[in-house]
N, C-alpha and C. Protein backbone atom coordinates (compact mmCIF):
# COMPACT_ATOMS: atom_id res chain seq x y z
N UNK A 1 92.51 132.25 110.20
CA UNK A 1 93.90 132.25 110.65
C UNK A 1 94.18 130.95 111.41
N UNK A 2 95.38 130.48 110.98
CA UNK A 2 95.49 128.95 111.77
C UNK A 2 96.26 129.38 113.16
N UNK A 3 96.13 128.52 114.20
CA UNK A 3 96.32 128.36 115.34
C UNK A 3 97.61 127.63 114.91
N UNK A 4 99.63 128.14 115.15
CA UNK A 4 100.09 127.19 115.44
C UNK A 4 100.13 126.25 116.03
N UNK A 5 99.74 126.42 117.54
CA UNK A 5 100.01 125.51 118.42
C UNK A 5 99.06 124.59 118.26
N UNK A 6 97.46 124.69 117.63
CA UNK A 6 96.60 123.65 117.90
C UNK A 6 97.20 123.04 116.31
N UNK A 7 97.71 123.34 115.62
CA UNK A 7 98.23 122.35 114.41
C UNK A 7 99.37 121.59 114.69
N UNK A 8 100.41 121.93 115.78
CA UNK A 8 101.28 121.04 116.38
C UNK A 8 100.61 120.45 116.97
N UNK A 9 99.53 120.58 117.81
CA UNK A 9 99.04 119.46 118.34
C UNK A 9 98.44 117.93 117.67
N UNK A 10 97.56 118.42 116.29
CA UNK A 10 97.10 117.62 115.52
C UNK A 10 98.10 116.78 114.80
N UNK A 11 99.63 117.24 114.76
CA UNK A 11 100.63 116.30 114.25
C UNK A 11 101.05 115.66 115.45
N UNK A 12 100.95 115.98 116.33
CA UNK A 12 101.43 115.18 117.41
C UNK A 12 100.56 114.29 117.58
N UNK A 13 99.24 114.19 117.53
CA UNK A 13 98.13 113.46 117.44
C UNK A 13 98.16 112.32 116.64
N UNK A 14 98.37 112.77 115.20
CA UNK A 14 98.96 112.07 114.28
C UNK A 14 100.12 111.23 114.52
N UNK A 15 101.18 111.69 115.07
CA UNK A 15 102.48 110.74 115.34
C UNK A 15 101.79 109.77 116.93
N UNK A 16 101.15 110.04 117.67
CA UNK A 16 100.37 109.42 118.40
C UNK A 16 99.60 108.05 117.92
N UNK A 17 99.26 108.30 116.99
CA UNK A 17 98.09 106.88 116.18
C UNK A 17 99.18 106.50 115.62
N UNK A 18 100.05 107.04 114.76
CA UNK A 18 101.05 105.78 114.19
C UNK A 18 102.04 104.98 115.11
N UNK A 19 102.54 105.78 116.15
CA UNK A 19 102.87 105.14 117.28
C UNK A 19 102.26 103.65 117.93
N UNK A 20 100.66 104.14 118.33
CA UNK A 20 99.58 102.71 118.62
C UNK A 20 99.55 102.01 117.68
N UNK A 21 99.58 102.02 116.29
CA UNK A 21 99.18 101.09 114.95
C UNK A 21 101.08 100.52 115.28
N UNK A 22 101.70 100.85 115.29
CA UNK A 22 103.03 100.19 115.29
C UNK A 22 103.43 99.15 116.85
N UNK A 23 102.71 99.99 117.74
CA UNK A 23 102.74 98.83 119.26
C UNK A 23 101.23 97.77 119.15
N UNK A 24 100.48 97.96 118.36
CA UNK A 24 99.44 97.49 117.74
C UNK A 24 98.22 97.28 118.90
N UNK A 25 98.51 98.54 119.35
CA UNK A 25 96.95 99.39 120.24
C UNK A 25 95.66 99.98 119.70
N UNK A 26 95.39 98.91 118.62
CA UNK A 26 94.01 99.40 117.84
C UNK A 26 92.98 101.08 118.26
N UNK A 27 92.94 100.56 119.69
CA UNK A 27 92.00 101.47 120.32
C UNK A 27 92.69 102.64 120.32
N UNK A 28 93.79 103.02 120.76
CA UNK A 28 94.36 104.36 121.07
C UNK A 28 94.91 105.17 119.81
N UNK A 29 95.02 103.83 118.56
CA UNK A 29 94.97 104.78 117.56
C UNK A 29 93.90 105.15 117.17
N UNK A 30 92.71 104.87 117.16
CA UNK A 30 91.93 105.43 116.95
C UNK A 30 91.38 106.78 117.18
N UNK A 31 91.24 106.72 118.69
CA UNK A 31 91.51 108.01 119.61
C UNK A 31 92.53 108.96 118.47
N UNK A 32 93.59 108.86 118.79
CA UNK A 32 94.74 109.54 118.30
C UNK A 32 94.53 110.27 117.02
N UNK A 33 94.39 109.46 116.09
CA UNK A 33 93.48 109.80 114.72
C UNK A 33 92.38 110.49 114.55
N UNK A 34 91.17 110.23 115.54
CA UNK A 34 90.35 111.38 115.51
C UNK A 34 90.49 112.56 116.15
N UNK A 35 91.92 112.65 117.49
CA UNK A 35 91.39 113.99 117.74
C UNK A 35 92.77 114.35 116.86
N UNK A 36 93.46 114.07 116.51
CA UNK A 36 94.51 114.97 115.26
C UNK A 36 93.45 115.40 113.89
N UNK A 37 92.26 114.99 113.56
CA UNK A 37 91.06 115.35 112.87
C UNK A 37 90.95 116.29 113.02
N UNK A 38 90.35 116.51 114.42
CA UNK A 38 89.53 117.25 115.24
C UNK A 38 90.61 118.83 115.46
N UNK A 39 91.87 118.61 115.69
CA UNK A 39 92.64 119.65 115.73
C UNK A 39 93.01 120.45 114.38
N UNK A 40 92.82 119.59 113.60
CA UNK A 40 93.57 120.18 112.29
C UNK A 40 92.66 121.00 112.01
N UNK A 41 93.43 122.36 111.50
CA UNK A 41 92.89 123.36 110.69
C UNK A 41 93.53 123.43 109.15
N UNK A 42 93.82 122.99 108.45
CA UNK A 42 94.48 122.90 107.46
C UNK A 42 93.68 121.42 106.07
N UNK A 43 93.29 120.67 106.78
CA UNK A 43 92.56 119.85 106.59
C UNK A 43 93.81 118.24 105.48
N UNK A 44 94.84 118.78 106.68
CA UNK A 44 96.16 117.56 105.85
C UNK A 44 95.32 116.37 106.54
N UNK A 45 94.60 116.48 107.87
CA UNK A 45 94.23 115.04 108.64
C UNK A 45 93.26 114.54 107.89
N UNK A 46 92.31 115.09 107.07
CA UNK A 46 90.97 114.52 106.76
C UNK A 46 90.89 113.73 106.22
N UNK A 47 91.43 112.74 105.78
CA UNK A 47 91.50 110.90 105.39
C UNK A 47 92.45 110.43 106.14
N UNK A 48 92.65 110.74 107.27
CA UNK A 48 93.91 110.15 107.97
C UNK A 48 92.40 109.46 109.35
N UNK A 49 91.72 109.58 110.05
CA UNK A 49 91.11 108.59 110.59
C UNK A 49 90.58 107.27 110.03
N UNK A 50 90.15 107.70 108.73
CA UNK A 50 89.86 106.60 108.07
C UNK A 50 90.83 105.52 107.82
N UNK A 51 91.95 105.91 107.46
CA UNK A 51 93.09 104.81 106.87
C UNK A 51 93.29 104.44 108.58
N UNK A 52 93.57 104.89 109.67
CA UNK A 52 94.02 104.80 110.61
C UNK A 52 92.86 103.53 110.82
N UNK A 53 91.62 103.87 110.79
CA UNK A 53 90.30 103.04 111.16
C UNK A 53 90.65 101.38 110.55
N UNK A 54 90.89 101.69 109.40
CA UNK A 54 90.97 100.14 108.60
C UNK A 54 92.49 99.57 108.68
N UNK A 55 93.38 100.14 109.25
CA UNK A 55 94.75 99.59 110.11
C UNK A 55 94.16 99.45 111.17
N UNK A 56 93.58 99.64 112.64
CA UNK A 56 93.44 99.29 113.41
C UNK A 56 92.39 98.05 113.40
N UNK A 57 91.23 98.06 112.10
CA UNK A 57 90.71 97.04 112.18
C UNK A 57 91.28 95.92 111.29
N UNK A 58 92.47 95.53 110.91
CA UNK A 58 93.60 94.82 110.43
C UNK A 58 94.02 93.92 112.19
N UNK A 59 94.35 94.99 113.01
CA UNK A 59 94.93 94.88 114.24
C UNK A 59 93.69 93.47 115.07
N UNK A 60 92.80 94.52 115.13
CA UNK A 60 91.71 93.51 115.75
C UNK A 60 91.37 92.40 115.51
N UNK A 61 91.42 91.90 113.88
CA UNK A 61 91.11 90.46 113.12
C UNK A 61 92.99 89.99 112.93
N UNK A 62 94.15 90.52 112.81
CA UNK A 62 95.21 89.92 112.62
C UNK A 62 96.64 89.89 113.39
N UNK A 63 96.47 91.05 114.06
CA UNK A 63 97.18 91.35 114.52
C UNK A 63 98.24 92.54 114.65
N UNK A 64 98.07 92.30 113.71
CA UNK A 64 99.20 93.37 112.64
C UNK A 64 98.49 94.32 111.70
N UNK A 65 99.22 95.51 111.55
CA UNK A 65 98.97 95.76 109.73
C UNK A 65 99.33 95.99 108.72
N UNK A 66 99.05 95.48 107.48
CA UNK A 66 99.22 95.22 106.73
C UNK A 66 100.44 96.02 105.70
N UNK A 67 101.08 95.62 104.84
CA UNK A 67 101.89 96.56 104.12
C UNK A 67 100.82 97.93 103.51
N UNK A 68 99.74 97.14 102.86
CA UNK A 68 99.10 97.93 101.97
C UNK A 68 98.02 98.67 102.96
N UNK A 69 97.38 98.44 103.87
CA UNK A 69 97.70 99.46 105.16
C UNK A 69 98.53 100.57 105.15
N UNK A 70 99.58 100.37 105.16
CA UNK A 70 100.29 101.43 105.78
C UNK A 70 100.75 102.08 104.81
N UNK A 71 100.67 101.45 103.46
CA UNK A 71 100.77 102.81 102.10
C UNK A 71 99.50 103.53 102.16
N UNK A 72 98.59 103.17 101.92
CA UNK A 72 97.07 104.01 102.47
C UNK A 72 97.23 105.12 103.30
N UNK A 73 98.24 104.49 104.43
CA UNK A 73 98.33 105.94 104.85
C UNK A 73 99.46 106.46 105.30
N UNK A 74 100.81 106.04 104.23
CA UNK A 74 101.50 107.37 103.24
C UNK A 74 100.43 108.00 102.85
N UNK A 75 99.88 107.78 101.51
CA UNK A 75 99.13 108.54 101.04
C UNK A 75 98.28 109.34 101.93
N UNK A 76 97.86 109.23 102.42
CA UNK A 76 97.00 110.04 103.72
C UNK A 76 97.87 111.10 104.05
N UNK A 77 99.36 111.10 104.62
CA UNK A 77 99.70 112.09 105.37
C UNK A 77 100.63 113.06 104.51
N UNK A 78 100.66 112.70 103.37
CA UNK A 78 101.31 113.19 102.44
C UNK A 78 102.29 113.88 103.04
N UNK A 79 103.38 114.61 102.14
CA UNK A 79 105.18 114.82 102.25
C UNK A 79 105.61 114.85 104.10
N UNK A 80 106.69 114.37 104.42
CA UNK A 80 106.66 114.38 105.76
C UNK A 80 107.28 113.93 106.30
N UNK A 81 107.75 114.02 108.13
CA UNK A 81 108.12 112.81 108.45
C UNK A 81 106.90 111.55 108.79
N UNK A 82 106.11 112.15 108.87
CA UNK A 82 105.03 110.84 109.12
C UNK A 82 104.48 110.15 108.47
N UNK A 83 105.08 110.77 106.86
CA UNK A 83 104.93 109.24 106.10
C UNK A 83 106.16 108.74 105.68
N UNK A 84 107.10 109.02 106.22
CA UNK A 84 108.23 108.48 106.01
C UNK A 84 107.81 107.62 106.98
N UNK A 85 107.53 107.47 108.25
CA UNK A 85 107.31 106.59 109.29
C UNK A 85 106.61 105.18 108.48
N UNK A 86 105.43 105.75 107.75
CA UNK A 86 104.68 104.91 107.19
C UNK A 86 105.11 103.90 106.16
N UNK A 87 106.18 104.85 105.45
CA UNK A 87 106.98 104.22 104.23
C UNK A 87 107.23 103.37 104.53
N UNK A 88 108.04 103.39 106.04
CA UNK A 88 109.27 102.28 106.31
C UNK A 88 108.72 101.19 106.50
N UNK A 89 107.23 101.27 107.60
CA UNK A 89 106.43 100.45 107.69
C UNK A 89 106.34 99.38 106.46
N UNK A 90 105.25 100.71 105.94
CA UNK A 90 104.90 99.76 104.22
C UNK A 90 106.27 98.35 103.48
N UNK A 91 107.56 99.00 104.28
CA UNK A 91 108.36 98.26 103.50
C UNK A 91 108.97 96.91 103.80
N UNK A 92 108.24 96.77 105.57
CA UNK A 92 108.43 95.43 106.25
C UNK A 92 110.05 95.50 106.58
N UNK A 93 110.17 94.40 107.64
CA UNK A 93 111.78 94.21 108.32
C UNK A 93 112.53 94.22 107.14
N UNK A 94 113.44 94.83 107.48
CA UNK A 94 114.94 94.98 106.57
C UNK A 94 115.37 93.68 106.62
């Protein structure tokens, strides 16, 4: 049986790391990403530290990350608002 509240937490977790990857706080997304892992019971997070991992290490060598970064992880968070977040990303300044 899933725990609502600990699965709101793991999206909040989630909107947490995309938050840091967008102020480009390598470290705290990281954090963020693993414990939205760690919370999920459903198992939507389970390639979402990873993509989070290789955007934050984008951050550390560039600064930034990358478009194709941040489709990696659309794909990761599949239907949502949090890959809409990602989309927009992916799609660079208007």
């Amino acid at each position: 049986m899933t725990d609502g509240h600990q699965q709101r937490r793991a999206l909040t977790a989630a909107e947490q790391a995309l938050q840091a990857l967008q102020s480009g706080d390598s470290e705290r997304a990281r954090q963020a990403a693993a414990r939205a892992a760690e919370l999920d019971q459903t198992g939507i997070y389970s390639r979402f530290p990873d993509a989070v991992g290789i955007a934050a290490d984008e951050i550390d060598a560039s600064g930034a990350v990358s478009r194709s970064a941040w489709e990696r992880l659309s794909v990761t968070l599949g239907p949502g608002p949090l890959q809409a977040i990602a989309d927009l990303e992916a799609q660079g300044p208007a």
